[in-house]
Protein backbone atom coordinates (compact mmCIF):
# COMPACT_ATOMS: atom_id res chain seq x y z
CA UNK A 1 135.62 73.20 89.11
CA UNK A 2 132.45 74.00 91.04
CA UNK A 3 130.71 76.16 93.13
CA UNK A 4 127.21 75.90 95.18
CA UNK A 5 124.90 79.20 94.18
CA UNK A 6 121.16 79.19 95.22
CA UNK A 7 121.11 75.19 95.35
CA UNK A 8 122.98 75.12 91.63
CA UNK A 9 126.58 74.40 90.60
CA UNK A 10 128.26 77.01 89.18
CA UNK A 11 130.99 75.83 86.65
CA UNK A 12 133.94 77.38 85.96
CA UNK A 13 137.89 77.40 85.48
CA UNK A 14 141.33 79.07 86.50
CA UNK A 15 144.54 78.24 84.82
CA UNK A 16 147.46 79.88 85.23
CA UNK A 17 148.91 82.70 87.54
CA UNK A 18 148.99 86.57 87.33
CA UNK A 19 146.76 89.29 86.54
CA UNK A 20 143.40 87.52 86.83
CA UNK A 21 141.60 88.10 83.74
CA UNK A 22 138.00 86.94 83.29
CA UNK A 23 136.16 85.28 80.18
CA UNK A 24 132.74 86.05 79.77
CA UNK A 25 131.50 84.05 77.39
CA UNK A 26 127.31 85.15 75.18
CA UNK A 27 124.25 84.12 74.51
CA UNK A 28 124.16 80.23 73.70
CA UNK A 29 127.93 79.72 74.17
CA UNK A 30 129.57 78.50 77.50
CA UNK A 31 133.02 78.80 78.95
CA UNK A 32 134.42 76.16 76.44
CA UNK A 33 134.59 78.61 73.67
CA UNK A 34 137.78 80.09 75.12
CA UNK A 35 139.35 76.94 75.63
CA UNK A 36 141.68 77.74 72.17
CA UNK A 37 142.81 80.81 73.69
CA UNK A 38 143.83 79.75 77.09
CA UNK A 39 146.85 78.42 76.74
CA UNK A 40 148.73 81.54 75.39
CA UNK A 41 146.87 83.75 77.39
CA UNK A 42 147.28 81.70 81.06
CA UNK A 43 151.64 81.98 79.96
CA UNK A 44 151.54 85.63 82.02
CA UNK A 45 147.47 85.32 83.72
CA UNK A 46 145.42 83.66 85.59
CA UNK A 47 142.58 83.18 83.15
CA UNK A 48 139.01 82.20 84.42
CA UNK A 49 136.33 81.07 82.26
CA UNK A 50 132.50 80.70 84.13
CA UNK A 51 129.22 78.91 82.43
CA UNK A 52 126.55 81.50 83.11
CA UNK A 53 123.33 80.76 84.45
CA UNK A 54 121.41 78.42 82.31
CA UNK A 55 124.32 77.81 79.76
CA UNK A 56 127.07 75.46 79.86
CA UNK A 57 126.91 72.94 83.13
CA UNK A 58 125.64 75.67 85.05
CA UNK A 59 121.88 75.26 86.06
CA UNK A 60 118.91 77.74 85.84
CA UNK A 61 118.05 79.81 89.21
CA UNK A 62 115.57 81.77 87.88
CA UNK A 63 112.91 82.52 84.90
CA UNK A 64 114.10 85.24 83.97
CA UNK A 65 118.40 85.77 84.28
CA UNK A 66 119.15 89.08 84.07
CA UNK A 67 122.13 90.73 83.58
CA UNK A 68 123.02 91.98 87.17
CA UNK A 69 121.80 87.89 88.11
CA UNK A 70 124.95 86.82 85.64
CA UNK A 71 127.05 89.44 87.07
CA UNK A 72 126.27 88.42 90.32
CA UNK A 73 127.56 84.59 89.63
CA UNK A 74 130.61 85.93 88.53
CA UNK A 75 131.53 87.87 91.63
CA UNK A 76 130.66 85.02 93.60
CA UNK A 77 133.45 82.91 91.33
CA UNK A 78 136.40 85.61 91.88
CA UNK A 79 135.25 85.36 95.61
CA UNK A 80 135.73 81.73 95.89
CA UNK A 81 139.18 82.46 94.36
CA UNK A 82 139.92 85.36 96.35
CA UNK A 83 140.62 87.65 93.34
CA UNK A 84 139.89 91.48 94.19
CA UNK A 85 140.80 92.92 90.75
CA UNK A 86 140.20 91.47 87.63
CA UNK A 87 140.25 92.52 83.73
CA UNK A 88 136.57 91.19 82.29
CA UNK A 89 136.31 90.55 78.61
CA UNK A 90 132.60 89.96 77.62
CA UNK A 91 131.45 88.65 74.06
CA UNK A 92 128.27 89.32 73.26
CA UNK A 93 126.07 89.09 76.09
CA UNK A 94 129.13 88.47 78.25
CA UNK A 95 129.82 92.16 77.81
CA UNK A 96 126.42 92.77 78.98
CA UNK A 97 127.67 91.16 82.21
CA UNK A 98 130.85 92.32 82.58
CA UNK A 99 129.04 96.22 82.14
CA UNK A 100 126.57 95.35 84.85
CA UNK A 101 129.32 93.74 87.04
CA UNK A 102 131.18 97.35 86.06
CA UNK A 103 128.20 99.00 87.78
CA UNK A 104 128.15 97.25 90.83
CA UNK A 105 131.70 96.80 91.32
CA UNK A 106 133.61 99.33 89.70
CA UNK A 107 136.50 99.22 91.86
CA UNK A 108 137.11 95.50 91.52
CA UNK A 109 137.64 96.12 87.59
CA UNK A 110 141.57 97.27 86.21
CA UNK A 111 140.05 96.03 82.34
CA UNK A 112 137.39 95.65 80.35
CA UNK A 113 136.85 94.87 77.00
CA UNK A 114 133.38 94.80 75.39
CA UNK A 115 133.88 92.03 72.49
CA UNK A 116 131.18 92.41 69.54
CA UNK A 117 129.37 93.79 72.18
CA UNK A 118 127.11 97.00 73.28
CA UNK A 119 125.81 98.92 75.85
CA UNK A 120 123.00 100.02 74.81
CA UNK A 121 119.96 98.51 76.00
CA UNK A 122 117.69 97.07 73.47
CA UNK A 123 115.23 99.12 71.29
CA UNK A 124 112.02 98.69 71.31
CA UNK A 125 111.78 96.42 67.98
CA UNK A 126 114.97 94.59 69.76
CA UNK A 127 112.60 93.86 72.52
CA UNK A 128 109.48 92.91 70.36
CA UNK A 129 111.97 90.33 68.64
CA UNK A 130 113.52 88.57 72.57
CA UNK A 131 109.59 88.10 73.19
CA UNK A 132 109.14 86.80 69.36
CA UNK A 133 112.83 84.51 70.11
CA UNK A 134 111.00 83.08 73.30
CA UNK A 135 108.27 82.26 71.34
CA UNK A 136 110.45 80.22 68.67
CA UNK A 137 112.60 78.20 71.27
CA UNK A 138 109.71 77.30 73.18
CA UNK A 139 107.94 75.91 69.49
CA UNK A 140 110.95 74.25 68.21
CA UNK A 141 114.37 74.98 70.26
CA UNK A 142 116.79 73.19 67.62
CA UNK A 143 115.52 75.12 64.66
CA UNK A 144 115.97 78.35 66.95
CA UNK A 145 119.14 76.96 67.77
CA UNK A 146 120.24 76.48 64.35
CA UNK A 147 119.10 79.59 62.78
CA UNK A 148 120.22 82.06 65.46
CA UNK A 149 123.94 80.49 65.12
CA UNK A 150 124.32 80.54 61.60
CA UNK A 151 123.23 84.38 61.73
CA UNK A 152 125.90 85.23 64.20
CA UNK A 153 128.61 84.35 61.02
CA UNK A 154 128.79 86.87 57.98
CA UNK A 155 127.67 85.21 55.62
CA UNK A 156 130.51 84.18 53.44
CA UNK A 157 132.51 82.58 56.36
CA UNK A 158 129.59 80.31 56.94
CA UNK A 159 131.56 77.77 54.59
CA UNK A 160 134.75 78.88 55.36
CA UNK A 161 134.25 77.93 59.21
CA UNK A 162 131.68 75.30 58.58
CA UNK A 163 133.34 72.98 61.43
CA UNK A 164 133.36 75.87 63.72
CA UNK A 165 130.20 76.76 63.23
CA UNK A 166 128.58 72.97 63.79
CA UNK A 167 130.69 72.96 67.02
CA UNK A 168 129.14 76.37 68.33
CA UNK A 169 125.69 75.03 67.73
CA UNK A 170 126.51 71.38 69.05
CA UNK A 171 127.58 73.00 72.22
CA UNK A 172 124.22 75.55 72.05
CA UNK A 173 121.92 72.22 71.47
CA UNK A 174 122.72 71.63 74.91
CA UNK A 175 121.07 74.51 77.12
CA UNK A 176 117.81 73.63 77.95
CA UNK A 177 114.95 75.76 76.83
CA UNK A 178 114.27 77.39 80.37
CA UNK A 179 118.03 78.21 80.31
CA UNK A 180 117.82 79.97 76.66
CA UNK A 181 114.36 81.58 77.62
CA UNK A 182 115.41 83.09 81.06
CA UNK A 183 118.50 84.85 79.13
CA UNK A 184 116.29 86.06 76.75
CA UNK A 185 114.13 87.93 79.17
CA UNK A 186 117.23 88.95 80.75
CA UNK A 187 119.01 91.24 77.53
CA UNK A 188 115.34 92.37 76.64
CA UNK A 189 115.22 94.11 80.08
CA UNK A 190 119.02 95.58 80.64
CA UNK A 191 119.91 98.88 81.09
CA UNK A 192 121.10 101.81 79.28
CA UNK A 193 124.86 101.75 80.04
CA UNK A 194 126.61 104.26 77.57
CA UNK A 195 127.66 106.47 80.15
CA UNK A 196 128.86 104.23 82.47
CA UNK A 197 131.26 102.58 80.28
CA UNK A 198 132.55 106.09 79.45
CA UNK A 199 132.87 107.05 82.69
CA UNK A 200 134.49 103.74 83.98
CA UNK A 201 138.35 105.04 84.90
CA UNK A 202 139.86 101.60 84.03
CA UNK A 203 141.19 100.74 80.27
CA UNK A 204 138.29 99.99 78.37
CA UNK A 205 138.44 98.03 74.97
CA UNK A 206 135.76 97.73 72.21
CA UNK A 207 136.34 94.84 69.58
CA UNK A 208 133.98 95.58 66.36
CA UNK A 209 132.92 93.65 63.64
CA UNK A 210 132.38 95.34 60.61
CA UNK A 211 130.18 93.11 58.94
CA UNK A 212 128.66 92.10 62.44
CA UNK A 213 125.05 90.93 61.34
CA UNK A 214 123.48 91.38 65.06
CA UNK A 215 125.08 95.21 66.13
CA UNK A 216 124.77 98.53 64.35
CA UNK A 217 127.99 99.41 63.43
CA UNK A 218 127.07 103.36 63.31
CA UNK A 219 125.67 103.05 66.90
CA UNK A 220 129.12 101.35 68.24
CA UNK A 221 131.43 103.71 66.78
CA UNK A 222 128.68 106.42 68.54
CA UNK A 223 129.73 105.01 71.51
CA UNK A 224 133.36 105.29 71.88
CA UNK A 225 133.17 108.76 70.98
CA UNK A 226 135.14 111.58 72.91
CA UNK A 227 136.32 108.68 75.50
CA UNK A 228 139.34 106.77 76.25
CA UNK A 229 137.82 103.51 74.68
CA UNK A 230 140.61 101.39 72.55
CA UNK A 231 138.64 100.70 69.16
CA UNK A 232 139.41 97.39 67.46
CA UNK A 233 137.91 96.77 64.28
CA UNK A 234 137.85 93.54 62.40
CA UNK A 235 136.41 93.01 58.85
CA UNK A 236 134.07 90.26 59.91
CA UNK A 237 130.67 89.08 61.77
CA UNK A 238 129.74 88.71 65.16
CA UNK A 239 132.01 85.65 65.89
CA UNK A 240 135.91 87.58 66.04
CA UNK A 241 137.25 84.76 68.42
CA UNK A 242 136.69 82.18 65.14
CA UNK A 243 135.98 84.80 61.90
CA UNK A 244 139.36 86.64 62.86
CA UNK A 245 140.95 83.92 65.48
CA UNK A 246 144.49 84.65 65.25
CA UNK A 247 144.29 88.76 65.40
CA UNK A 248 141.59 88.47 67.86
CA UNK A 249 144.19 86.47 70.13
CA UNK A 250 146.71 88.99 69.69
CA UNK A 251 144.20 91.81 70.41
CA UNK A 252 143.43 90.64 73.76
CA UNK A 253 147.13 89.48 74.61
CA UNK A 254 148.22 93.58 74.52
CA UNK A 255 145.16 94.38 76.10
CA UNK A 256 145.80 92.26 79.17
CA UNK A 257 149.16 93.04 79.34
């Protein structure tokens, strides 16, 4: 399915009926990497996946996509669907959006689970790197591609989930360079949003990686401190939907329940 946003298609899915539960899917993914997940999880919800601007099928609207942009296409999906309450489950970036959709529409939110996520804004030597990153794609955007995936995996499941791994960079080959760039600029200029996930009266969810090569693990345990945040921790990378599949799917199924 698609929607018209600022002259661009927005693309995005709904299968099943119930609680509607949103996908949020990161930084060089698109809505196809919940596709393995869908069909338990659409038995008791409607489940609604969304390619974010620049990724996926869903075109560029801007230089620079920032988080509050992606949160914006979202709202404009559950909208079209006439869904006023929603639990959001972000990976990555996608928890990025879901905390700045939190922001600016708290009350449409019963859920939300931040998925090897944070929200904490980048540091400075974060931000020196996004500029560094934009550099890279715009030199070479495969070998960025390439690199930036394979980082995402602890290191000793990059054989294990070789296949997975080629598909999650097959399917990042395809966003265009202005796509990857203008999310880029986007998480290098988000906002500090510790407090407002503890302060968010709604369940709340963090899923950790241990090993996560991209998060501090110190700084996300910080986080959940004296709250009411469900902590989830797996023993893997960045990637729990594929490094820890089958207890990630059982994870969210309690969550949403």
């Amino acid at each position: 399915m698609a929607l018209s946003y600022k002259g661009k298609n927005i693309c995005y899915s709904s299968v099943g009926k119930g609680t509607a539960v949103v996908l949020i899917h990161g930084f060089l993914e698109s809505k196809t990497m919940w596709e393995p997940f869908i069909p338990d999880l659409s038995k008791r919800n409607q489940i609604i996946t969304i390619d974010l601007l620049g990724h996926g099928k869903t075109g560029c609207v801007s230089s620079i996509h920032s988080m509050e942009d992606m949160a914006e296409v979202v709202k404009v999906v559950l909208s079209e669907l006439k869904i006023s309450e929603s639990i959001l489950v972000g990976h990555s970036m996608g928890g990025y959006v879901a905390l700045a959709f939190a922001e600016k529409y708290s009350n449409d939110i019963i859920g939300l689970c931040l998925m090897n996520s944070t929200a904490e804004p980048d540091t400075k030597e974060k931000r020196i790197n996004r500029d560094r990153a934009v550099d890279a794609v715009q030199k070479n955007k495969n070998s960025f591609v390439r690199i930036s995936i394979t980082n995402l995996f602890r290191p000793k499941n990059r054989s294990i989930f070789a296949r997975e791994l080629k598909q999650v960079k097959d399917e990042a080959l395809k966003i265009s360079v202005d796509g990857i760039t203008a999310a880029l600029k986007g998480m290098k200029i988000r906002k500090d949003r510790v407090n407002l996930l503890r302060s968010l009266s709604c369940k709340k969810m963090m899923i950790i990686g241990k090993r996560d090569p991209v998060l501090d693990y110190d700084s996300l345990i910080e986080q959940t401190k004296d709250s009411k945040i469900q902590l989830v921790e797996f023993p893997d990378g960045h990637m729990s939907h594929i490094e820890n599949k089958q207890d990630f799917l059982t994870t969210i199924m309690h969550f949403i329940e």
